[in-house]
N, C-alpha and C. Protein backbone atom coordinates (compact mmCIF):
# COMPACT_ATOMS: atom_id res chain seq x y z
N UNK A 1 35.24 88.43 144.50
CA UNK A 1 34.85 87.46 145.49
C UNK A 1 34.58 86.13 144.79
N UNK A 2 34.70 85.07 145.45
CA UNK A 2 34.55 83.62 144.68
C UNK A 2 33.55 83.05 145.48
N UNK A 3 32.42 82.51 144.15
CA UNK A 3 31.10 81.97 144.59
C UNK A 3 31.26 81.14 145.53
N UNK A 4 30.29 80.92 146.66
CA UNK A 4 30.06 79.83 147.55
C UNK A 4 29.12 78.50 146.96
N UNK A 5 29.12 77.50 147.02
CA UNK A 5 28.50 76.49 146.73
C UNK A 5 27.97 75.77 148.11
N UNK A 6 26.44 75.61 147.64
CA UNK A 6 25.80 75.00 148.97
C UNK A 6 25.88 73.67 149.12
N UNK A 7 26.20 73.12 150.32
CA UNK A 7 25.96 71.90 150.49
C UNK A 7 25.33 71.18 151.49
N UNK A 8 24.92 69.86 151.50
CA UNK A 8 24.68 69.50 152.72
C UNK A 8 25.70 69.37 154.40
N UNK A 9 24.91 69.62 155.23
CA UNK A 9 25.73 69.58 156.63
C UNK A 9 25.69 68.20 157.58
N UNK A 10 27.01 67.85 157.71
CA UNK A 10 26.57 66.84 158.65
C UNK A 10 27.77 66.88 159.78
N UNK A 11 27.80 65.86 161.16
CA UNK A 11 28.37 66.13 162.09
C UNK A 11 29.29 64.64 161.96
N UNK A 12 30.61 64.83 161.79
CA UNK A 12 31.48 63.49 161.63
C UNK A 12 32.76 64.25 162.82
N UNK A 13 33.19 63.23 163.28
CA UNK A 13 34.27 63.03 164.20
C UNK A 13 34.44 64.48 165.12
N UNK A 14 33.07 64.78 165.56
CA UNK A 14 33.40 66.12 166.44
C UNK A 14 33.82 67.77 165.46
N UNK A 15 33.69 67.52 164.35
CA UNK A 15 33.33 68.81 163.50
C UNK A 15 32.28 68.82 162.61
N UNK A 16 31.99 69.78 162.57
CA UNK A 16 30.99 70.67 161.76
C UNK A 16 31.75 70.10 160.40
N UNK A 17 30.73 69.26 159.05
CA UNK A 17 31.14 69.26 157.97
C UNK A 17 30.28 69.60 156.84
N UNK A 18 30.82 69.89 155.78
CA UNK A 18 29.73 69.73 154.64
C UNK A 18 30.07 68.50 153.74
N UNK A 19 29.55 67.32 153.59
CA UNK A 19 29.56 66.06 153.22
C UNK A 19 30.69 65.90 153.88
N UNK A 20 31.22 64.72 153.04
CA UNK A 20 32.57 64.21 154.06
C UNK A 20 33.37 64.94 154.47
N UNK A 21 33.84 66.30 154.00
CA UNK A 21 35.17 66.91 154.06
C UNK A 21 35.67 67.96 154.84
N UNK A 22 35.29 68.64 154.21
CA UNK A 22 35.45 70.12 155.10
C UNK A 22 34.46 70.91 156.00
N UNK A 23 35.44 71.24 156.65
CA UNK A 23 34.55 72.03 157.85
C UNK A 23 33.50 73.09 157.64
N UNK A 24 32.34 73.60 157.64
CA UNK A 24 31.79 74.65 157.35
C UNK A 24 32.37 76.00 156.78
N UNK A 25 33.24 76.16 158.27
CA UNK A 25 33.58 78.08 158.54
C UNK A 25 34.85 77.90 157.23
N UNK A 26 35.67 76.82 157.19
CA UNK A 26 36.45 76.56 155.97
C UNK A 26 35.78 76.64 154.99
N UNK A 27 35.03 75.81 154.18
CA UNK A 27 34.19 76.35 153.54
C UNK A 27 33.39 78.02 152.99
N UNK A 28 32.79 78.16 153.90
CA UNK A 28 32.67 79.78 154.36
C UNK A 28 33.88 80.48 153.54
N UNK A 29 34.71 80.46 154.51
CA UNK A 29 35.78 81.52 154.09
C UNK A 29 36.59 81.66 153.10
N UNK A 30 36.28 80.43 151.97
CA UNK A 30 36.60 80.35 150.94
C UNK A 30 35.82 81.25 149.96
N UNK A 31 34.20 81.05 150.33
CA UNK A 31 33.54 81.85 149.30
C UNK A 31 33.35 83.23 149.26
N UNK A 32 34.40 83.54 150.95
CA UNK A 32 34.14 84.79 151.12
C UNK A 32 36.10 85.77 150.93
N UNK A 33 36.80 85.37 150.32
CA UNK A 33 38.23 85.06 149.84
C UNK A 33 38.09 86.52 149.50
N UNK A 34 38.57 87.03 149.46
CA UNK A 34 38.88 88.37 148.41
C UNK A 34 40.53 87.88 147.35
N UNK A 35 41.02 86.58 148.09
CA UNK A 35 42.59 87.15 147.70
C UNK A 35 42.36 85.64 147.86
N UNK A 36 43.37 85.17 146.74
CA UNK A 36 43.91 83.66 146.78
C UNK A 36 45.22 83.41 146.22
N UNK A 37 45.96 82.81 147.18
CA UNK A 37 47.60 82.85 146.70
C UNK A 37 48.11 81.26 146.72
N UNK A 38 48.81 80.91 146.06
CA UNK A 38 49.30 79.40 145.23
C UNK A 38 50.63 79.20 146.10
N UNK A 39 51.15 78.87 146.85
CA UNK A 39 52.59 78.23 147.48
C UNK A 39 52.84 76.85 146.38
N UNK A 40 54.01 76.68 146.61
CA UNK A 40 54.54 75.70 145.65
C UNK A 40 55.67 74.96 146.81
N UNK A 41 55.28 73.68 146.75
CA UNK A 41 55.79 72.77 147.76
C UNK A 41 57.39 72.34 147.19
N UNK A 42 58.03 72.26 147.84
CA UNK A 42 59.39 71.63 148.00
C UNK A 42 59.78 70.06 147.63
N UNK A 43 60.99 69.88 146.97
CA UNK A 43 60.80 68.53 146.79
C UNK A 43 60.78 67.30 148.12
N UNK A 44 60.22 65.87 147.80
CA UNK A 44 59.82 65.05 148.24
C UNK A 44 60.99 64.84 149.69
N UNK A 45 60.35 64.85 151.07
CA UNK A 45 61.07 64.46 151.81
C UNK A 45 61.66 62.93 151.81
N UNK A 46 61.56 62.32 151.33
CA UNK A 46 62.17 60.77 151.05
C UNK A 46 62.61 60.10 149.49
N UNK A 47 61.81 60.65 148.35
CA UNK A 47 62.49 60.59 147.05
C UNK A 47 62.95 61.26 146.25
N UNK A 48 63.08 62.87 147.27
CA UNK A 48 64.00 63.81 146.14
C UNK A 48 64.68 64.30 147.47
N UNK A 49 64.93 63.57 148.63
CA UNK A 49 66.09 64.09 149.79
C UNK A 49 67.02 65.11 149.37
N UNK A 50 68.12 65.04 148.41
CA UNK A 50 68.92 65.65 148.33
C UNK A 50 68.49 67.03 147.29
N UNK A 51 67.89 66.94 146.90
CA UNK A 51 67.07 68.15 146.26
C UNK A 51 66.40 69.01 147.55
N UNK A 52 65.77 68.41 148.20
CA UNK A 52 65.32 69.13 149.06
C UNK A 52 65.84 69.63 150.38
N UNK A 53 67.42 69.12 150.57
CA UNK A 53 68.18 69.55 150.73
C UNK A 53 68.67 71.00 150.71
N UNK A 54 68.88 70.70 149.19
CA UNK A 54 69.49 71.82 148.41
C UNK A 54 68.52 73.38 148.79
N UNK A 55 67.82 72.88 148.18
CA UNK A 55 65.98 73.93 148.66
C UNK A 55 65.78 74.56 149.30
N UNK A 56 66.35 73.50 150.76
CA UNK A 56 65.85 73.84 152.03
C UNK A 56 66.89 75.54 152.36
N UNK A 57 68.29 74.86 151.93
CA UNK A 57 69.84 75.30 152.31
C UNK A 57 69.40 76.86 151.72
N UNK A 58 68.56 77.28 150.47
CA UNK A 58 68.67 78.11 149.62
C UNK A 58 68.20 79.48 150.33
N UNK A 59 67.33 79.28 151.57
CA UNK A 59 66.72 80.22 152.45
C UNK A 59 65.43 80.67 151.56
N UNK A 60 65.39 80.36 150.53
CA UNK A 60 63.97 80.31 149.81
C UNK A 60 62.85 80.24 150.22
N UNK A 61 62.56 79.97 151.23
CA UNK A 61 61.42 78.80 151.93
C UNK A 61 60.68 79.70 153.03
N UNK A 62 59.44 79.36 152.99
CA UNK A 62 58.41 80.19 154.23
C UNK A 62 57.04 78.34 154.82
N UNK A 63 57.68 78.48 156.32
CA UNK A 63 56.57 77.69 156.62
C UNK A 63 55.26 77.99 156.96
N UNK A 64 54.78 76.95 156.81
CA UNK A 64 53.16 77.04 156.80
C UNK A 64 52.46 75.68 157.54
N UNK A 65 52.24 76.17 158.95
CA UNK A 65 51.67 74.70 160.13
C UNK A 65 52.86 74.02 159.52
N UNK A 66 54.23 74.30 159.77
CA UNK A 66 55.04 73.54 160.13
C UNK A 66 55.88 72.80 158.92
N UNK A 67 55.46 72.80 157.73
CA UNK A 67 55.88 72.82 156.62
C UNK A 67 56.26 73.50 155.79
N UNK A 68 57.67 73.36 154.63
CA UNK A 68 58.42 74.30 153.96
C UNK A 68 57.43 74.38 152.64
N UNK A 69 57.48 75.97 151.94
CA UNK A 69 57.19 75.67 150.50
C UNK A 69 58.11 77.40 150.50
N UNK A 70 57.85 77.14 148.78
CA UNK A 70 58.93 78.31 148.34
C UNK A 70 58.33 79.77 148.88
N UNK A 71 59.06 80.50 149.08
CA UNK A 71 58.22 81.52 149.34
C UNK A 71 57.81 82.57 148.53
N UNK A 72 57.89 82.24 147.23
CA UNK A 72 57.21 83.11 146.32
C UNK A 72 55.44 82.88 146.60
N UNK A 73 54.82 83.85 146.71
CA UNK A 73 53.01 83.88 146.35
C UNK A 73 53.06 84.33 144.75
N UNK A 74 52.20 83.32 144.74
CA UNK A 74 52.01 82.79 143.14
C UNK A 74 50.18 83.61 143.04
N UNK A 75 49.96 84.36 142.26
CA UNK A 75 48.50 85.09 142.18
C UNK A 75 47.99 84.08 140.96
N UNK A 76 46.66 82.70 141.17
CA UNK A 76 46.24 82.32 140.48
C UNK A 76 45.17 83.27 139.18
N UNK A 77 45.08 82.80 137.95
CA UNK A 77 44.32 83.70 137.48
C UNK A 77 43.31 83.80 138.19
N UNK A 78 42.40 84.54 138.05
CA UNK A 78 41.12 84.64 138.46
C UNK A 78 39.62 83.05 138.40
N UNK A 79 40.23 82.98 137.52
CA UNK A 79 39.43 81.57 136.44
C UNK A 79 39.88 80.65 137.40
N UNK A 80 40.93 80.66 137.25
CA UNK A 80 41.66 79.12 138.15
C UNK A 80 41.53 79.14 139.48
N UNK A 81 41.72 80.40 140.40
CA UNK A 81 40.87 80.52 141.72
C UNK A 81 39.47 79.82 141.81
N UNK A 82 38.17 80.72 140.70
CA UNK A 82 37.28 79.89 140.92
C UNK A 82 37.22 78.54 140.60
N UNK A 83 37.83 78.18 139.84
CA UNK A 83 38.11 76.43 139.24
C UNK A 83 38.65 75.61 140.96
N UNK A 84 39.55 76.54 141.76
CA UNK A 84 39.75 75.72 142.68
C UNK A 84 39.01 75.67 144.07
N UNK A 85 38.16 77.02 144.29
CA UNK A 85 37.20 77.16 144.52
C UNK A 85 36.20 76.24 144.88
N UNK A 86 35.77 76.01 143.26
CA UNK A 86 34.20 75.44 143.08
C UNK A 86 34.86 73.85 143.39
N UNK A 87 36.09 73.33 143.19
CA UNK A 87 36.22 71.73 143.38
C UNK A 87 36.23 71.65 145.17
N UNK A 88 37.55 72.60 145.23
CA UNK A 88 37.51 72.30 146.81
C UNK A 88 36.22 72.38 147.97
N UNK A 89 35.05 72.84 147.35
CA UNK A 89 33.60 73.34 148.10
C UNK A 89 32.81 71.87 147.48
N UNK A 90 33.07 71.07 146.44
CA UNK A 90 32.26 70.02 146.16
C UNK A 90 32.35 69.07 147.14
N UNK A 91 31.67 68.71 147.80
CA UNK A 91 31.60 67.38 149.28
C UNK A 91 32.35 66.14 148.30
N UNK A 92 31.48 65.76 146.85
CA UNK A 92 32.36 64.67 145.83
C UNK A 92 34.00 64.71 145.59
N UNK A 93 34.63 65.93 146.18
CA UNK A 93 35.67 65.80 146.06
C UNK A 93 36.61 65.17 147.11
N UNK A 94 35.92 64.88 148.24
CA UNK A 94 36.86 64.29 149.26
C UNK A 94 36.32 62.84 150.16
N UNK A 95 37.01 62.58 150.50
CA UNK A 95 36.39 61.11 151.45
C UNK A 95 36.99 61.28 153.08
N UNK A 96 36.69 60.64 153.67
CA UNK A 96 37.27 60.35 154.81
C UNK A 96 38.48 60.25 155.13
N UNK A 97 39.54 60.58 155.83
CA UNK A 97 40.64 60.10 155.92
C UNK A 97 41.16 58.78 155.52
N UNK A 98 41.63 57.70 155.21
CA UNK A 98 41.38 56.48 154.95
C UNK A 98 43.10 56.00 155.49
N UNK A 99 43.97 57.01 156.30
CA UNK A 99 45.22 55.90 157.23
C UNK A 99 46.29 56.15 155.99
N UNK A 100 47.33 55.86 157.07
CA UNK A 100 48.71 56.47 156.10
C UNK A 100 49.13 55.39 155.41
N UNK A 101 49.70 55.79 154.37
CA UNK A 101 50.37 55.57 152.89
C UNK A 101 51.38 55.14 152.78
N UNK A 102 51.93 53.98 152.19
CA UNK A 102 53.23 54.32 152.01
C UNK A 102 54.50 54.70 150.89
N UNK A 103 53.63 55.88 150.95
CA UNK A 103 54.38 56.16 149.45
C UNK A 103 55.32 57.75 150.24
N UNK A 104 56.05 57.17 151.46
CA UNK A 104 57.07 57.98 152.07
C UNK A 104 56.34 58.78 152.63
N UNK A 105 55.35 59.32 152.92
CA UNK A 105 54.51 59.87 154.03
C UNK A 105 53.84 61.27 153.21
N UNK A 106 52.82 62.09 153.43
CA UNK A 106 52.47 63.02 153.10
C UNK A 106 53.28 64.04 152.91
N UNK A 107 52.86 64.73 151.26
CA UNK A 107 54.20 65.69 151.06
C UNK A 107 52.94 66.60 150.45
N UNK A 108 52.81 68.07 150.64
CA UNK A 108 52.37 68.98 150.02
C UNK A 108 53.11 69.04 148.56
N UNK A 109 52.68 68.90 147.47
CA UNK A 109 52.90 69.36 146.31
C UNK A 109 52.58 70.83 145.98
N UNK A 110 51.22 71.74 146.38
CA UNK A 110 51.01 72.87 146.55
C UNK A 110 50.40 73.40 148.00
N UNK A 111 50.10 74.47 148.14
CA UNK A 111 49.60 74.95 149.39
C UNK A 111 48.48 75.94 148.92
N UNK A 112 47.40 76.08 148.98
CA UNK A 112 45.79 77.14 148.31
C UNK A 112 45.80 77.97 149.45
N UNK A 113 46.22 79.23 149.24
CA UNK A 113 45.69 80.14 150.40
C UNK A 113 44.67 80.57 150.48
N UNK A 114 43.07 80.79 150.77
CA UNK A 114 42.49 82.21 150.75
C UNK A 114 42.76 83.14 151.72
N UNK A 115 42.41 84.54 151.29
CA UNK A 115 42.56 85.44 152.44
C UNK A 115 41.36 86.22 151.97
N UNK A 116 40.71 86.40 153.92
CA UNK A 116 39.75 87.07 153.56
C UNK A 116 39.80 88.83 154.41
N UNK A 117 40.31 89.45 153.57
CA UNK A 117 40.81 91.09 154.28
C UNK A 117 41.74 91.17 154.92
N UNK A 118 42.12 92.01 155.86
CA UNK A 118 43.86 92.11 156.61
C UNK A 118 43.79 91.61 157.65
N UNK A 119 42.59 91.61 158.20
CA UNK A 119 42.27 90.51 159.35
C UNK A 119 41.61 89.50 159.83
N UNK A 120 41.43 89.02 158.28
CA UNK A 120 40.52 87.73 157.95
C UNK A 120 41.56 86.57 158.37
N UNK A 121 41.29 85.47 159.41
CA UNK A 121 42.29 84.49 159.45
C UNK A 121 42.44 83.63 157.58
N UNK A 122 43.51 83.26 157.41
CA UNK A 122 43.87 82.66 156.38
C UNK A 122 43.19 81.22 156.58
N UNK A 123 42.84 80.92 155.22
CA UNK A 123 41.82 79.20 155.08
C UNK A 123 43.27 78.70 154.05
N UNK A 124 44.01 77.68 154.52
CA UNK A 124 45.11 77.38 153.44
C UNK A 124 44.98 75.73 153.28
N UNK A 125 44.84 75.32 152.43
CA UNK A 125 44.71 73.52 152.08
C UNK A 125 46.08 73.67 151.53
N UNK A 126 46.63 72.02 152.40
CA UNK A 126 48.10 71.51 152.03
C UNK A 126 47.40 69.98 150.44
N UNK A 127 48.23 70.53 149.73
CA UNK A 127 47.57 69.48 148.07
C UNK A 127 48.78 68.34 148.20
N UNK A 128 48.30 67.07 148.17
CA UNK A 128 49.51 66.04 147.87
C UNK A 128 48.48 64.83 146.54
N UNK A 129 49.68 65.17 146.01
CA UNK A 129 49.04 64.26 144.50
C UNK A 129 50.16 63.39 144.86
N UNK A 130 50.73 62.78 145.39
CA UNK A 130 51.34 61.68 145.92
C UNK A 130 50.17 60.34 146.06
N UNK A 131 50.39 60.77 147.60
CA UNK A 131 48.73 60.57 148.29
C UNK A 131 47.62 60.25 147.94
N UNK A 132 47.23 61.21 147.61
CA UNK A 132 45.49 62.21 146.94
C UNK A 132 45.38 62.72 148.50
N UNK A 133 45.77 63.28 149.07
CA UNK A 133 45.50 63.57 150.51
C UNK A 133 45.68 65.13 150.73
N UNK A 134 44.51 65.86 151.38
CA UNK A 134 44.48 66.75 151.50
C UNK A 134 44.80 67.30 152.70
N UNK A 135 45.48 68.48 153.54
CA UNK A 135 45.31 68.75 155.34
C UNK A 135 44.89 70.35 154.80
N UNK A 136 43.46 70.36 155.59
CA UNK A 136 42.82 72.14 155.50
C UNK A 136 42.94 72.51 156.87
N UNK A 137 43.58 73.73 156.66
CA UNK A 137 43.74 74.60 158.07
C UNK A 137 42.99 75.68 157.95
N UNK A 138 41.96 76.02 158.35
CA UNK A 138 41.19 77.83 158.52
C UNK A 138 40.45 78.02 160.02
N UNK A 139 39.02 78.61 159.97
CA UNK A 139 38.89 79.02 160.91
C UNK A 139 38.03 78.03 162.01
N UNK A 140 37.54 77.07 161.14
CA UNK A 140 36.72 75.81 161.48
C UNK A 140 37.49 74.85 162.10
N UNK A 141 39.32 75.02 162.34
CA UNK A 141 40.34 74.12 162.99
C UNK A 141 40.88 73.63 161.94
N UNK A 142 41.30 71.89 161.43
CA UNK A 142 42.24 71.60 160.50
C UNK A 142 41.17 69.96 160.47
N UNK A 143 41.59 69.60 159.15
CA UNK A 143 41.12 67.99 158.43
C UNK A 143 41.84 68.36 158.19
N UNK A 144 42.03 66.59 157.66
CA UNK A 144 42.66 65.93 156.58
C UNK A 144 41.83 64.43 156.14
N UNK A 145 42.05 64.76 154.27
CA UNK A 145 40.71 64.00 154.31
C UNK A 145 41.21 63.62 152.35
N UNK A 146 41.00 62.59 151.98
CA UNK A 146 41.32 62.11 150.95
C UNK A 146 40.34 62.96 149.58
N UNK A 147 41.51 62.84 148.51
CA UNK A 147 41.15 63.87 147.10
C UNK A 147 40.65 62.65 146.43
N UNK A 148 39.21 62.63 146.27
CA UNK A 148 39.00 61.77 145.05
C UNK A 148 39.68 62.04 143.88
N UNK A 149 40.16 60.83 143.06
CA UNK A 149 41.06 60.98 141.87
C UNK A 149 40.21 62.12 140.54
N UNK A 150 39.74 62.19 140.58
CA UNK A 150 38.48 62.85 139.54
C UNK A 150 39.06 64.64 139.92
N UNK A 151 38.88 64.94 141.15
CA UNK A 151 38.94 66.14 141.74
C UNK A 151 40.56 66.56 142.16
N UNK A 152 41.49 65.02 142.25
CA UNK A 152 43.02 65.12 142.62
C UNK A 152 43.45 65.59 140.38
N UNK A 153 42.89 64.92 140.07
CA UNK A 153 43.38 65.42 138.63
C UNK A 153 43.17 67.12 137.84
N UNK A 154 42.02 67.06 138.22
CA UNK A 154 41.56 68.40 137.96
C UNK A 154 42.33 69.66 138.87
N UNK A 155 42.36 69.29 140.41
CA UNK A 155 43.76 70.19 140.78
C UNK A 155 44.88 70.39 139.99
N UNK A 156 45.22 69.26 139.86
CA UNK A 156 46.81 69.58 139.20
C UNK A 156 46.61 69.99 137.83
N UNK A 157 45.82 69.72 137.24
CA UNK A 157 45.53 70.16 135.94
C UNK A 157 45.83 71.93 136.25
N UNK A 158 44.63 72.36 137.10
CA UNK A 158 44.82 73.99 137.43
C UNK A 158 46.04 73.84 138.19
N UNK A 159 46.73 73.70 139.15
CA UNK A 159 47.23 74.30 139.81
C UNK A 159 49.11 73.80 139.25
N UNK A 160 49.40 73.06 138.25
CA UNK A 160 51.17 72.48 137.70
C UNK A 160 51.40 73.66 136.83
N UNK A 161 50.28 74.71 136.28
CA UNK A 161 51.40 75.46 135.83
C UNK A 161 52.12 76.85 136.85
N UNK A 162 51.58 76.31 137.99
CA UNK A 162 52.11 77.57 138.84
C UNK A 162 53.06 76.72 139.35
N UNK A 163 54.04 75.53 138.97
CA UNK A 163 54.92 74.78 139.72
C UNK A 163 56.48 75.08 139.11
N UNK A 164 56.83 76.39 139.28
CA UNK A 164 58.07 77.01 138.52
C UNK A 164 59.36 77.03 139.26
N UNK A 165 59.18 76.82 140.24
CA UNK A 165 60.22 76.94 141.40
C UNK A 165 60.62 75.54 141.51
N UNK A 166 60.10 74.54 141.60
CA UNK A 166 60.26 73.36 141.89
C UNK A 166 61.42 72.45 141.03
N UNK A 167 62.87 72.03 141.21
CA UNK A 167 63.44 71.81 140.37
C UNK A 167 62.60 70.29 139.83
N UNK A 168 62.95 70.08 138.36
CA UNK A 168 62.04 69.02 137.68
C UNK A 168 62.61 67.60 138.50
N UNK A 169 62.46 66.34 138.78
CA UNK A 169 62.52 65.54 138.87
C UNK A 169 61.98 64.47 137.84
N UNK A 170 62.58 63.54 138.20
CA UNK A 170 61.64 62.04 137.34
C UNK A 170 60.77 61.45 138.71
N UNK A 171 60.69 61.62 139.72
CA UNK A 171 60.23 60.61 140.62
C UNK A 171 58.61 62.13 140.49
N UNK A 172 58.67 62.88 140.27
CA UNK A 172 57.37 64.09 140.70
C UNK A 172 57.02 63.76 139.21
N UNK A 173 58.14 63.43 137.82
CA UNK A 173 57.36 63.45 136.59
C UNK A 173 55.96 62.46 136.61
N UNK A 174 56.95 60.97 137.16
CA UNK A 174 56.27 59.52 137.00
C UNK A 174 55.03 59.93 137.79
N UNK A 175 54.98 60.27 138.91
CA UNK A 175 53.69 61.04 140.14
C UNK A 175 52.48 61.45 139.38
N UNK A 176 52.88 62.33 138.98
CA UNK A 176 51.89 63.62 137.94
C UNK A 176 51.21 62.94 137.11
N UNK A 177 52.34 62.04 135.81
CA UNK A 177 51.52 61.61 134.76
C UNK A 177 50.85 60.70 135.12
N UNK A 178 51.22 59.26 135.95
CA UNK A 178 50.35 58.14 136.68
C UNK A 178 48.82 59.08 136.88
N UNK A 179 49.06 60.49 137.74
CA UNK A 179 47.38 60.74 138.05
C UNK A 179 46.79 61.18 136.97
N UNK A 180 47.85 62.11 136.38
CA UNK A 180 46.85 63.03 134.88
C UNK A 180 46.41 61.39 133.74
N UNK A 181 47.10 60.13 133.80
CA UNK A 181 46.99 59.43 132.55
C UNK A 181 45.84 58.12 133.22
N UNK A 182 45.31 58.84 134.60
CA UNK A 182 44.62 57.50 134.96
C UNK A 182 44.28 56.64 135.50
N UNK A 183 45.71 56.59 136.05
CA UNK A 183 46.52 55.09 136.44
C UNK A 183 47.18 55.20 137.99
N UNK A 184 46.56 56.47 138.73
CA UNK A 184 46.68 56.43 139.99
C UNK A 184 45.71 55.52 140.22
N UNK A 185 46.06 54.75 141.66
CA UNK A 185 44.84 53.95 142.48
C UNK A 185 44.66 54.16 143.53
């Protein structure tokens, strides 16, 4: 099972939150996970088009609220579950929504499943290190709500070596290193 972390509660835009971000029962059902599985997002709908194309064509693919990722389940170590865990439950890790981007629109880079038993509804956060923009779907309904850079780095730190499926690009290289070297804004 993966520890719960307490936080404060407050009431923003008609949900139940703990600091800015996530919903309670989301929350919740994270610390109460028995099972956590890694999806690996598809390339960029606007700067790797024809890759994702290719991807799409391959029958590879399982959606999730409406979006493609590969359909391999990726079993994080144990360590790196709680590593994603304990960030995604920190209130410091997220902000408010803050309005769309234009860096070609929100793209999941990964997808965080928990599952809690065979009939536990699934808690799954869509990850875009594009962005820094997060969309959580579980039992509390769905946000979407911005990755502070601090907490967007430390994801990808845990979660790029489960990115095996994904053919390499230069437009996802330049992405990655800009956040791991800093120099996202």
């Amino acid at each position: 099972m993966i520890a719960s972390v307490a936080v404060p509660w407050m009431f923003v835009a008609g949900l139940l939150l703990q600091g800015p971000a996530l919903p309670v029962p989301v929350v919740e059902e994270i610390g109460r996970a028995d099972q956590v599985v890694v999806y690996e997002g598809l390339p960029h709908q606007m700067h790797e088009r024809e890759l994702r194309q290719h991807e799409l064509a391959s029958g590879n693919v399982v959606r999730m609220e409406g979006v493609p990722f590969y359909a391999a389940e990726i079993a994080p170590t144990s360590e790196d579950a709680a590593t994603l865990a304990r960030i995604v439950s920190d209130p410091a890790s997220f902000a408010p929504y803050g309005g769309y981007k234009s860096c070609g629109g929100f793209h999941p880079d990964f997808l965080v499943e928990w599952r809690t038993g065979p009939e536990g509804t699934p808690t799954r956060l869509h990850l875009c290190f594009g962005c820094l923009e997060m969309k959580a779907y579980g039992p509390g309904g769905e946000v979407h709500v911005e990755i502070a850079e601090a907490a967007a780095r430390e994801l990808l730190l845990t979660l790029k070596k489960y990115g095996d499926n994904r053919p390499d690009s230069r437009a996802r290289r330049n992405q990655w290193n800009a956040l791991l070297d800093g120099e996202k804004k």
